[in-house]
Protein backbone atom coordinates (compact mmCIF):
# COMPACT_ATOMS: atom_id res chain seq x y z
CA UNK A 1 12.14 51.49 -1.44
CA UNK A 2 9.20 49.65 0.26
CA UNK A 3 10.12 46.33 -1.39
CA UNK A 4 13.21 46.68 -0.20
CA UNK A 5 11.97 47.19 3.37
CA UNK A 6 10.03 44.32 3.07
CA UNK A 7 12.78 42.33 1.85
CA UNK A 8 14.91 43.03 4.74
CA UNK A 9 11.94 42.83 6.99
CA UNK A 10 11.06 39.25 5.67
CA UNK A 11 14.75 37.65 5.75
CA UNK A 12 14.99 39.27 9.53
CA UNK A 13 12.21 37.34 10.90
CA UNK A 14 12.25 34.31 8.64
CA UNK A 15 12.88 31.92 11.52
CA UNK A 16 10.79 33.36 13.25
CA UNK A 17 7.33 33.32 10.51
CA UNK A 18 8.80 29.66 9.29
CA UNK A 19 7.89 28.33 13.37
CA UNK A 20 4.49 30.38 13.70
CA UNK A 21 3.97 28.81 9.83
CA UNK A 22 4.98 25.36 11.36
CA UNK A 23 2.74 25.58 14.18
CA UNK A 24 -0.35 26.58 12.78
CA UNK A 25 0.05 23.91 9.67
CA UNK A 26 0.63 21.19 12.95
CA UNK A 27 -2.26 22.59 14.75
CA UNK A 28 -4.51 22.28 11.32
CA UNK A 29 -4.06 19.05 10.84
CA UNK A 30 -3.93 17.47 13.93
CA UNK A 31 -6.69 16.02 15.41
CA UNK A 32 -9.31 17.51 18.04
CA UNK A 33 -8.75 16.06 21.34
CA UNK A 34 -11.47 12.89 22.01
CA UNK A 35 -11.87 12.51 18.50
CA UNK A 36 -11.06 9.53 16.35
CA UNK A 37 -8.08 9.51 14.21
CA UNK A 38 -8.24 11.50 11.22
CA UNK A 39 -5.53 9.13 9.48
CA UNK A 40 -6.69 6.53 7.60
CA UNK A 41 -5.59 3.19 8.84
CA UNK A 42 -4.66 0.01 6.80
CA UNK A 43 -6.75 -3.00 6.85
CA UNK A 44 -5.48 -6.56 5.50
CA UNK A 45 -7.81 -8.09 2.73
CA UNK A 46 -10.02 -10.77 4.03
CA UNK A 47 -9.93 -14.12 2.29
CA UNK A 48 -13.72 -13.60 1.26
CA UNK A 49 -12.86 -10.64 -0.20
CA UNK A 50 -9.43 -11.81 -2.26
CA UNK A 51 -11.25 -14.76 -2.98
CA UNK A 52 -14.42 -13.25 -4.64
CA UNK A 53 -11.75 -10.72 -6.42
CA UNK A 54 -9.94 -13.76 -8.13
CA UNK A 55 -13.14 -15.59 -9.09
CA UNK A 56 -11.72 -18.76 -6.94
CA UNK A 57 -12.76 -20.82 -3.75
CA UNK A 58 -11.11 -20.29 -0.27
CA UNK A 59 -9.63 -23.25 -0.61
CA UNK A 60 -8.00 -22.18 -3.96
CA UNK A 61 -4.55 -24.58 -4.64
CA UNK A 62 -1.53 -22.14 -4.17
CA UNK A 63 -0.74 -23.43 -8.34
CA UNK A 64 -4.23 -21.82 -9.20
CA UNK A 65 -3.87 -18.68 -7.09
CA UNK A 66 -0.37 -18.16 -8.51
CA UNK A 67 -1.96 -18.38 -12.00
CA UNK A 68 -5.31 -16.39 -11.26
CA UNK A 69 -2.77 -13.96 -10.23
CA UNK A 70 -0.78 -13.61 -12.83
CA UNK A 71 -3.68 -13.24 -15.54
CA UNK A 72 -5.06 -10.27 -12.99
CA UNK A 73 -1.29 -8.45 -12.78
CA UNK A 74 -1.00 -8.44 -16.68
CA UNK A 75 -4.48 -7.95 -17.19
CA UNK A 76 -3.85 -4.21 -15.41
CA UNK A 77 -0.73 -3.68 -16.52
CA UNK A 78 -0.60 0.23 -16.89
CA UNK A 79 1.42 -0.16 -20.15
CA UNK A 80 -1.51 -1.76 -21.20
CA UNK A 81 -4.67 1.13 -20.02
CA UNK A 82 -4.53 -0.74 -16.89
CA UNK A 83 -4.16 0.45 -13.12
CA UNK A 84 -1.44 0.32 -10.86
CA UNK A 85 -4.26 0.08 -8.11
CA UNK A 86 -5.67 -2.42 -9.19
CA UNK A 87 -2.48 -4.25 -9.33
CA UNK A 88 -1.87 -3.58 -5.55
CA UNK A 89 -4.79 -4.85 -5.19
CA UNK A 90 -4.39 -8.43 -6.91
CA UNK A 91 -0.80 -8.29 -5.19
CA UNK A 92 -3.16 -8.17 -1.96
CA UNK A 93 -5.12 -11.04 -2.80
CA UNK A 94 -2.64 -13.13 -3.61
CA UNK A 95 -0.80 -12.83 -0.57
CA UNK A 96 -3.57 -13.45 1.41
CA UNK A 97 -4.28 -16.33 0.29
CA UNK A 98 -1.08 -17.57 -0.60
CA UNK A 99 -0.72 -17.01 3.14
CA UNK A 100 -4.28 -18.96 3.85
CA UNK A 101 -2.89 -21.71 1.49
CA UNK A 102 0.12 -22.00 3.83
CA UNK A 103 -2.15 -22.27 6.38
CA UNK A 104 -3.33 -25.46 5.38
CA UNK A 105 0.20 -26.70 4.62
CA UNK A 106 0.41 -26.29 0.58
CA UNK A 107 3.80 -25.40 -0.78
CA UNK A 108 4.77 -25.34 -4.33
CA UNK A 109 7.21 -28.37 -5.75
CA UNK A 110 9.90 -25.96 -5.78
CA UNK A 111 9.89 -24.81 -1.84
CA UNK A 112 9.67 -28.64 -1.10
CA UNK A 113 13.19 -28.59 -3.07
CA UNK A 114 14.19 -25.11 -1.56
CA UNK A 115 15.86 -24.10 -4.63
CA UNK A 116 14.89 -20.75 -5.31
CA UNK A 117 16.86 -20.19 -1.94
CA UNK A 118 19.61 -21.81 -2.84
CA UNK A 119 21.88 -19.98 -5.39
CA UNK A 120 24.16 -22.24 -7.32
C-alpha cells in the first residue's frame, strides 16, 4: 500500500522533481561567479613541441614529416597495444607542421599537379 502511494506520488510530481533535479545538477557544475573557467580549454601544439615529439627539425621537409608520421600512427596502432591518444597526438603534430611547412611554401609533387582533387 505505501509503495503504491509512493508510486503515484512520484509519477504526480515527476516534472516537477526532474526541474529541481535539473537545477541543482546546473547549479553544481557551473562555475562560481569571478572565477576562472572550470572547462578545460584546447590549446594547438606548438612546433617545438610536435617537433621534439617526431624526433625532427622545425624545418622538417613536408616528405619527412609525412613519413615520421606515418611510422608514429602505426607504431600506436591500438590493434597493435598501442594508444588511440597517442595517435591524436601524432595526428597533432603532423598538422602543425605540415601547416608550418606550408608556411614556408613546401607542397608535395602531387598538390603541384592537384590530382588528388581532381577525380577522373
Amino acid at each position: 500500500m505505501l509503495s503504491r502511494k509512493i508510486a503515484t506520488w512520484w509519477f504526480s510530481n515527476k516534472e516537477y522533481l526532474a526541474k529541481a533535479l535539473k537545477e541543482i545538477v546546473d547549479q553544481a557544475f557551473s562555475p562560481a561567479p569571478g572565477a576562472a573557467s572550470a572547462t578545460r580549454t584546447r590549446r594547438r601544439m606548438t612546433v617545438d613541441e610536435a617537433s621534439d615529439l617526431f624526433g625532427v627539425q622545425k624545418n622538417a621537409s613536408l616528405k619527412e614529416i609525412i613519413e615520421r608520421s606515418d611510422q608514429l600512427y602505426k607504431l600506436n596502432d591500438p590493434s597493435k597495444g598501442g594508444s588511440k591518444y597517442l595517435q591524436a597526438k601524432v595526428l597533432s603534430a603532423r598538422l602543425v607542421l605540415e601547416d608550418e611547412a606550408r608556411k614556408r611554401g613546401e607542397t608535395l609533387p602531387e598538390e603541384r599537379n592537384n590530382t588528388q582533387y581532381h577525380s577522373s
